[in-house]
PDB file of N, CA and C in Angstrom:
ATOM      1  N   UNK A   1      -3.129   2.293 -12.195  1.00  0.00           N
ATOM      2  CA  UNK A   1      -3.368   2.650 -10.808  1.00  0.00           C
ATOM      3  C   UNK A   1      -3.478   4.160 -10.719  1.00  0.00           C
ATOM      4  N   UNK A   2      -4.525   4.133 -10.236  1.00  0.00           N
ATOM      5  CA  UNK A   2      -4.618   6.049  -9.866  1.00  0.00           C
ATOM      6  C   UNK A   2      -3.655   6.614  -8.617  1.00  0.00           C
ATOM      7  N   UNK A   3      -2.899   7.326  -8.608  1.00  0.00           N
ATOM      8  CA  UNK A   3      -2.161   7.894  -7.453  1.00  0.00           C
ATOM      9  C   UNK A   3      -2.776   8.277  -6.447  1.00  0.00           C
ATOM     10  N   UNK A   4      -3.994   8.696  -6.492  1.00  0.00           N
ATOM     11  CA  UNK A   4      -4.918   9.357  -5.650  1.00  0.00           C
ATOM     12  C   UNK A   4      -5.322   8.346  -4.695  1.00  0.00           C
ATOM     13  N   UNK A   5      -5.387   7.279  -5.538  1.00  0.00           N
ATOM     14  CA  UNK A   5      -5.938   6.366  -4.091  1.00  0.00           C
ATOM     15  C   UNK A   5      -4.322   5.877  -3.208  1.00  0.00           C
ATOM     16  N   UNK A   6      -3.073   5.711  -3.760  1.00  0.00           N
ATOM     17  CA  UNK A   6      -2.537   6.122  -2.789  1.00  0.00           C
ATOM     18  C   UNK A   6      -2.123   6.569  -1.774  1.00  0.00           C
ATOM     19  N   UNK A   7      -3.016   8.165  -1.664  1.00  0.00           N
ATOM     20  CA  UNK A   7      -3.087   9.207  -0.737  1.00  0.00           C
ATOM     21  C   UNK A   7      -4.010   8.381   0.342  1.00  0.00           C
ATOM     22  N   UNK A   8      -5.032   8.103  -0.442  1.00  0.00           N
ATOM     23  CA  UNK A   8      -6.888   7.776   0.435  1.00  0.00           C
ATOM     24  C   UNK A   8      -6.377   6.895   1.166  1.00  0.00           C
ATOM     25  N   UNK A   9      -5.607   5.803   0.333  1.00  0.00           N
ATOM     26  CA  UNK A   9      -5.117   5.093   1.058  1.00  0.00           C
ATOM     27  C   UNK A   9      -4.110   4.979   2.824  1.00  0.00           C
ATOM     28  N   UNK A  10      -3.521   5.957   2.391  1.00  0.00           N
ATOM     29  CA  UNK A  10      -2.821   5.951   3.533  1.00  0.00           C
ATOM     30  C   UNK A  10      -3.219   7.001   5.066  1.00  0.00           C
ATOM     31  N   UNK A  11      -4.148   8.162   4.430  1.00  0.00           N
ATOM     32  CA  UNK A  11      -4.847   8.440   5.010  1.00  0.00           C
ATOM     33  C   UNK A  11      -6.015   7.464   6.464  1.00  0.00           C
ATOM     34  N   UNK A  12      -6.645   6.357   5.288  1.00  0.00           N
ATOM     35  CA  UNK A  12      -6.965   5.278   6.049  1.00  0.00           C
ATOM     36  C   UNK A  12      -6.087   4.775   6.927  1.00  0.00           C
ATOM     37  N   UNK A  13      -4.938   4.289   6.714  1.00  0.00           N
ATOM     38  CA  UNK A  13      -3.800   3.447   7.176  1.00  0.00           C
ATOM     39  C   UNK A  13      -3.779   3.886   8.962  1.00  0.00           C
ATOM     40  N   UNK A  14      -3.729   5.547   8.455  1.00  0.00           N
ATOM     41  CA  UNK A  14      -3.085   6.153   9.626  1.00  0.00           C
ATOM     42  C   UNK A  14      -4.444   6.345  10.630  1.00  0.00           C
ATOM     43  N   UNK A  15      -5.947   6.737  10.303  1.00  0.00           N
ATOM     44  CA  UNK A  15      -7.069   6.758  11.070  1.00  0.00           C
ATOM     45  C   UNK A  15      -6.995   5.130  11.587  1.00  0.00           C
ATOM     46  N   UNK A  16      -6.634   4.407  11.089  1.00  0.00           N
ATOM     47  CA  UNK A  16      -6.763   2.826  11.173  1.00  0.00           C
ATOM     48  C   UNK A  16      -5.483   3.259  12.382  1.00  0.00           C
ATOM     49  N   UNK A  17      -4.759   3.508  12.454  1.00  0.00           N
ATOM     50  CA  UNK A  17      -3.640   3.305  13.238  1.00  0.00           C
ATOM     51  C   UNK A  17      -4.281   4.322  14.902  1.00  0.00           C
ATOM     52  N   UNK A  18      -4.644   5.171  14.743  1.00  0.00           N
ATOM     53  CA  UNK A  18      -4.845   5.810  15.658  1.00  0.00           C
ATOM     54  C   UNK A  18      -6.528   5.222  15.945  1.00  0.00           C
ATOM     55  N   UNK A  19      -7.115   4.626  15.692  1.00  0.00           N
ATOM     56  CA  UNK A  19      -8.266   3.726  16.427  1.00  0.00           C
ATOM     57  C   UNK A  19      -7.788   2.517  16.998  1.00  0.00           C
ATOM     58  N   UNK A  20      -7.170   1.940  16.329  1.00  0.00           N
ATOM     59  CA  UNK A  20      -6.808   0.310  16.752  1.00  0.00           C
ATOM     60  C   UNK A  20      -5.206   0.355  17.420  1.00  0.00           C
ATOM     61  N   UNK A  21      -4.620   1.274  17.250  1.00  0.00           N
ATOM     62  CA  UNK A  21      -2.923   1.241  17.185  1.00  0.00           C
ATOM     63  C   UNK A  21      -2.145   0.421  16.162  1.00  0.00           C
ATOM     64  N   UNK A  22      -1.115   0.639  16.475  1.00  0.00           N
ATOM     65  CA  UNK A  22       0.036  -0.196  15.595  1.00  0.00           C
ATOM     66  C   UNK A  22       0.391  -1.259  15.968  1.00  0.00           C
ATOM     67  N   UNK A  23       0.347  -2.572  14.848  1.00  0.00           N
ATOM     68  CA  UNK A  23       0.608  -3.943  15.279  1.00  0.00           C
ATOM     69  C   UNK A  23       1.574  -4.431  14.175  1.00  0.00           C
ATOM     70  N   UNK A  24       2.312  -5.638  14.363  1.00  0.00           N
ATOM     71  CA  UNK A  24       2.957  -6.293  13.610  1.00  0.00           C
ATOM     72  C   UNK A  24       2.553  -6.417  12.054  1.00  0.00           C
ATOM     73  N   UNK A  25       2.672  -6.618  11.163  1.00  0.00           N
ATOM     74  CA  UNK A  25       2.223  -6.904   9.966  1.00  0.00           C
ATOM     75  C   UNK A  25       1.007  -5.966   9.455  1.00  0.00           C
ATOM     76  N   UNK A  26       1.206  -4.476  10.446  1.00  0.00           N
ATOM     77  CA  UNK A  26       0.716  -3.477   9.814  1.00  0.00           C
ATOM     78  C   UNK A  26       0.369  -3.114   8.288  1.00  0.00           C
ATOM     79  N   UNK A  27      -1.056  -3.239   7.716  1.00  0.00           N
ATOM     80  CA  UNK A  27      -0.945  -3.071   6.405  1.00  0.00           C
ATOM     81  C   UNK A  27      -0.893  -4.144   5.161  1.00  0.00           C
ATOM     82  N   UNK A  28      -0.412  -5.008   5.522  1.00  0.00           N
ATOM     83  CA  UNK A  28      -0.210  -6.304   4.952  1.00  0.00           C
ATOM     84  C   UNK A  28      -1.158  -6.782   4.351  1.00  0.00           C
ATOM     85  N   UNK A  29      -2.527  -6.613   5.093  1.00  0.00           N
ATOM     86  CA  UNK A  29      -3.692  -7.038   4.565  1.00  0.00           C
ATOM     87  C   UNK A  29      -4.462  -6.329   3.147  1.00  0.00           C
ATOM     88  N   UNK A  30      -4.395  -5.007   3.669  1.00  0.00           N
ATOM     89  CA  UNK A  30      -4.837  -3.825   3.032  1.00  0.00           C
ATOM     90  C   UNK A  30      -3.939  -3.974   1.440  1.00  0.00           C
ATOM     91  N   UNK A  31      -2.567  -4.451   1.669  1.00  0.00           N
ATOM     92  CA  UNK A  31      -1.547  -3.812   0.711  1.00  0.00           C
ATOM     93  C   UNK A  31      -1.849  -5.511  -0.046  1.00  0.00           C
ATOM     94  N   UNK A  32      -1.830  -6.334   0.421  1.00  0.00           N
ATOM     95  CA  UNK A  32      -2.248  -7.509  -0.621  1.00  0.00           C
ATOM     96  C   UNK A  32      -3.384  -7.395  -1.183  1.00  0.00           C
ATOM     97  N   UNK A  33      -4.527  -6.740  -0.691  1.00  0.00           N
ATOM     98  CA  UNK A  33      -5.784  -6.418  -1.427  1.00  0.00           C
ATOM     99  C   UNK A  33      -5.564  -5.816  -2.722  1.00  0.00           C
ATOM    100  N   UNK A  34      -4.522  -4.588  -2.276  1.00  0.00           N
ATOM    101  CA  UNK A  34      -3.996  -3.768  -3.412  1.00  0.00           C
ATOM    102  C   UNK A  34      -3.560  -4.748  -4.322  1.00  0.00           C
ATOM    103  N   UNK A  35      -2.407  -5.533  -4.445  1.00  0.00           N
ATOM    104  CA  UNK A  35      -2.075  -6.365  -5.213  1.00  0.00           C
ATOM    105  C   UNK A  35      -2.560  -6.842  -5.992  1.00  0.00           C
ATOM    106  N   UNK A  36      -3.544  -7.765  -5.354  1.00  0.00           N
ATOM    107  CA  UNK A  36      -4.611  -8.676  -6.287  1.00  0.00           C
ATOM    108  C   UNK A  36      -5.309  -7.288  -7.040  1.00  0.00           C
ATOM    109  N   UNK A  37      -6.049  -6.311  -6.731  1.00  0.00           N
ATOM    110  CA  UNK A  37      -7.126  -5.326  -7.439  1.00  0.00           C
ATOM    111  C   UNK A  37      -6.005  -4.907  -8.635  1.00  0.00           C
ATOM    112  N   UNK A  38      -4.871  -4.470  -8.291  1.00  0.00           N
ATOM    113  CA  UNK A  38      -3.899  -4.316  -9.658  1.00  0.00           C
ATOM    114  C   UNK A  38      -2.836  -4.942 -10.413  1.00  0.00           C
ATOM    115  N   UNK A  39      -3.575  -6.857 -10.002  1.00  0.00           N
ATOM    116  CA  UNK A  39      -2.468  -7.253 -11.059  1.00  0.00           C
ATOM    117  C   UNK A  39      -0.839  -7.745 -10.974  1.00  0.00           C
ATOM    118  N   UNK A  40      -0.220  -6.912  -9.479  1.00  0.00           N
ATOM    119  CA  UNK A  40       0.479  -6.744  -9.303  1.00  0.00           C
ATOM    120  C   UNK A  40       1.835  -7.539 -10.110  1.00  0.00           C
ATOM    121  N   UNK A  41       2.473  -7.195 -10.682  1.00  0.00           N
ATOM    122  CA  UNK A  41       3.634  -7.979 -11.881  1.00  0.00           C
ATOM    123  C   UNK A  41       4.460  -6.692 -11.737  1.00  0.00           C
ATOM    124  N   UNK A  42       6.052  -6.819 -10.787  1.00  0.00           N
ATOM    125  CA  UNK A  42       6.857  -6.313 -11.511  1.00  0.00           C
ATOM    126  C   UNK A  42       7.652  -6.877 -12.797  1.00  0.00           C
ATOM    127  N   UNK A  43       7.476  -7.189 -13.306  1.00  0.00           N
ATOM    128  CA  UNK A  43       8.385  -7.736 -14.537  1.00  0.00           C
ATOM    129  C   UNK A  43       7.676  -7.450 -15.517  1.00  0.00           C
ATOM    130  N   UNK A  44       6.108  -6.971 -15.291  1.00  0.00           N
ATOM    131  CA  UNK A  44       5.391  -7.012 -16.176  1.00  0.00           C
ATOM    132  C   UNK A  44       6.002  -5.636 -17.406  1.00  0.00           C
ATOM    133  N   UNK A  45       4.362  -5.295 -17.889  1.00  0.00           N
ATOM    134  CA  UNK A  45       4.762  -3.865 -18.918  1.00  0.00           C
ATOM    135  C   UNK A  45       4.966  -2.673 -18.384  1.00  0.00           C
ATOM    136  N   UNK A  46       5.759  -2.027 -18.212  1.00  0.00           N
ATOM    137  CA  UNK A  46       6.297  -0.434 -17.960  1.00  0.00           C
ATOM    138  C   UNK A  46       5.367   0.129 -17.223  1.00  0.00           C
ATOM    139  N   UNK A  47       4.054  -0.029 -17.757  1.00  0.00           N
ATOM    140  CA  UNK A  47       2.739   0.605 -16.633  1.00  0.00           C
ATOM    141  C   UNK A  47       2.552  -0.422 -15.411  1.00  0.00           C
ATOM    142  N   UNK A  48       2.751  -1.901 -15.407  1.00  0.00           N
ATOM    143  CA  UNK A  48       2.513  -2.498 -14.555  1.00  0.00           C
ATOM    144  C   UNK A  48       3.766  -2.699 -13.754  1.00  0.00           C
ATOM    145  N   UNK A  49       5.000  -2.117 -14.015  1.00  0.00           N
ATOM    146  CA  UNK A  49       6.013  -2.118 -13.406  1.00  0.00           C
ATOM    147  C   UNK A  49       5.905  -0.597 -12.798  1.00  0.00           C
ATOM    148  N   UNK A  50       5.278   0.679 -13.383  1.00  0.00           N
ATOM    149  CA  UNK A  50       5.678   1.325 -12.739  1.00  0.00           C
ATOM    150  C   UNK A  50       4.355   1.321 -11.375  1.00  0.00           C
ATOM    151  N   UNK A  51       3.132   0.690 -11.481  1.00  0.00           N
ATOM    152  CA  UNK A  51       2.207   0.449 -10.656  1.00  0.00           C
ATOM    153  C   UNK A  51       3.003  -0.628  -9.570  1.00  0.00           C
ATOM    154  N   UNK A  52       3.921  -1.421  -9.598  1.00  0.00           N
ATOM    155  CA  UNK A  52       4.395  -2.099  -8.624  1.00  0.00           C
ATOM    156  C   UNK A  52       5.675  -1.468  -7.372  1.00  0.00           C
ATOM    157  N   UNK A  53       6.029  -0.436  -8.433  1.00  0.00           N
ATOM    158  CA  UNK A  53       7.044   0.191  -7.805  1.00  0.00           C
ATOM    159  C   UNK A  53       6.377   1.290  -6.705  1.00  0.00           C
ATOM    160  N   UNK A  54       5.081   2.150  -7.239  1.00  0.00           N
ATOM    161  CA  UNK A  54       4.285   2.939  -6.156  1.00  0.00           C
ATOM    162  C   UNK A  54       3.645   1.628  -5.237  1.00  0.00           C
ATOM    163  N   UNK A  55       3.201   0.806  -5.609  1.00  0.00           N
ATOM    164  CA  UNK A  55       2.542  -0.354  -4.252  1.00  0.00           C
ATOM    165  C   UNK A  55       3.660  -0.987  -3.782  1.00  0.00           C
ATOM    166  N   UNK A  56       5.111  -1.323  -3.971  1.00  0.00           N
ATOM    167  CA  UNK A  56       6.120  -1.696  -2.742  1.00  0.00           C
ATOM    168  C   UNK A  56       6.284  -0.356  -2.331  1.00  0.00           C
ATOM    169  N   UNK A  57       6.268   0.958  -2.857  1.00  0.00           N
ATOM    170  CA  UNK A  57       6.814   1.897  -2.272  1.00  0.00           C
ATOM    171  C   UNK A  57       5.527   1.838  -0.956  1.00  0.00           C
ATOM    172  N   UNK A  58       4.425   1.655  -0.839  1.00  0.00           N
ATOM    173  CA  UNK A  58       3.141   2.220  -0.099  1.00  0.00           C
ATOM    174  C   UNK A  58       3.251   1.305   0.833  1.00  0.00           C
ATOM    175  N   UNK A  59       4.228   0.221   1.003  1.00  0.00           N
ATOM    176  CA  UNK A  59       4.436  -1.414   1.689  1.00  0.00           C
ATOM    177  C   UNK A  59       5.565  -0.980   2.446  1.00  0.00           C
ATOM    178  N   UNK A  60       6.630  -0.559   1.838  1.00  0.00           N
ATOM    179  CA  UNK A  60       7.620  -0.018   2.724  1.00  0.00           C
ATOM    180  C   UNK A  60       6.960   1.242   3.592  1.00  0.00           C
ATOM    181  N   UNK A  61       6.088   2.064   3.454  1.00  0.00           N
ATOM    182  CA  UNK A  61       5.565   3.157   4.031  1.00  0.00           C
ATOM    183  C   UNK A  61       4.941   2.532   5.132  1.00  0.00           C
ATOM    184  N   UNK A  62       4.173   1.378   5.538  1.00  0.00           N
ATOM    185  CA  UNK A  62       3.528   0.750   6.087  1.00  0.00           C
ATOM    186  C   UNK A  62       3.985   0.133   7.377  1.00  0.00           C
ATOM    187  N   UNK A  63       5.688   0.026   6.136  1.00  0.00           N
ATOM    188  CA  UNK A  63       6.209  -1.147   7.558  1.00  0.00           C
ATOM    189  C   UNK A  63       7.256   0.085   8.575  1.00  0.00           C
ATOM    190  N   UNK A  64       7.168   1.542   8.077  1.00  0.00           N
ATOM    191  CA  UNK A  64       8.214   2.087   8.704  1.00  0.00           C
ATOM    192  C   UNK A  64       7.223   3.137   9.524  1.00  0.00           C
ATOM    193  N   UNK A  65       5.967   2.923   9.455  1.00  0.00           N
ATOM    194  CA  UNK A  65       4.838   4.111   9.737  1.00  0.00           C
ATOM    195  C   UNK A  65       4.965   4.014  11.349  1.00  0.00           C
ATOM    196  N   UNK A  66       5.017   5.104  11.958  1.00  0.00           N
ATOM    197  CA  UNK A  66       5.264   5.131  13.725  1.00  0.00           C
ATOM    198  C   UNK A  66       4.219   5.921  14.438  1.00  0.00           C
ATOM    199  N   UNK A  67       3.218   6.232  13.542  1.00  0.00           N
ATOM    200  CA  UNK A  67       2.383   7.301  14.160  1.00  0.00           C
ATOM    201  C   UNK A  67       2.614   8.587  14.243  1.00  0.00           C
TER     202      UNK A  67
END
């Protein structure tokens, strides 16, 4: 996983938030996309564990985001 799209990512999140506003299950969609595109396995190998730990971290960011 590139970190960078992290950023892009949330960048979006937040233009997404200030066009449409903030709703329940903010992100959810976006952040399971993520999932599936990387595989997502914490248990997996060290790289795919440490790629799961930045995508729950970007999930918790999502669900605490207030504008």
């Amino acid at each position: 996983m590139k970190y960078k799209h992290i950023e892009e990512f949330k960048q979006k999140m937040i233009l997404k938030a200030k066009k449409k506003g903030l709703y329940e299950n903010f992100g959810q969609d976006e952040i399971r996309k993520l999932k599936d595109k990387y595989q997502y396995n914490p248990y997996g190998s060290p790289k795919e564990r440490e790629d799961a730990k930045h995508i729950d971290a970007l999930e918790m960011w999502c669900m605490n985001y207030t504008g």
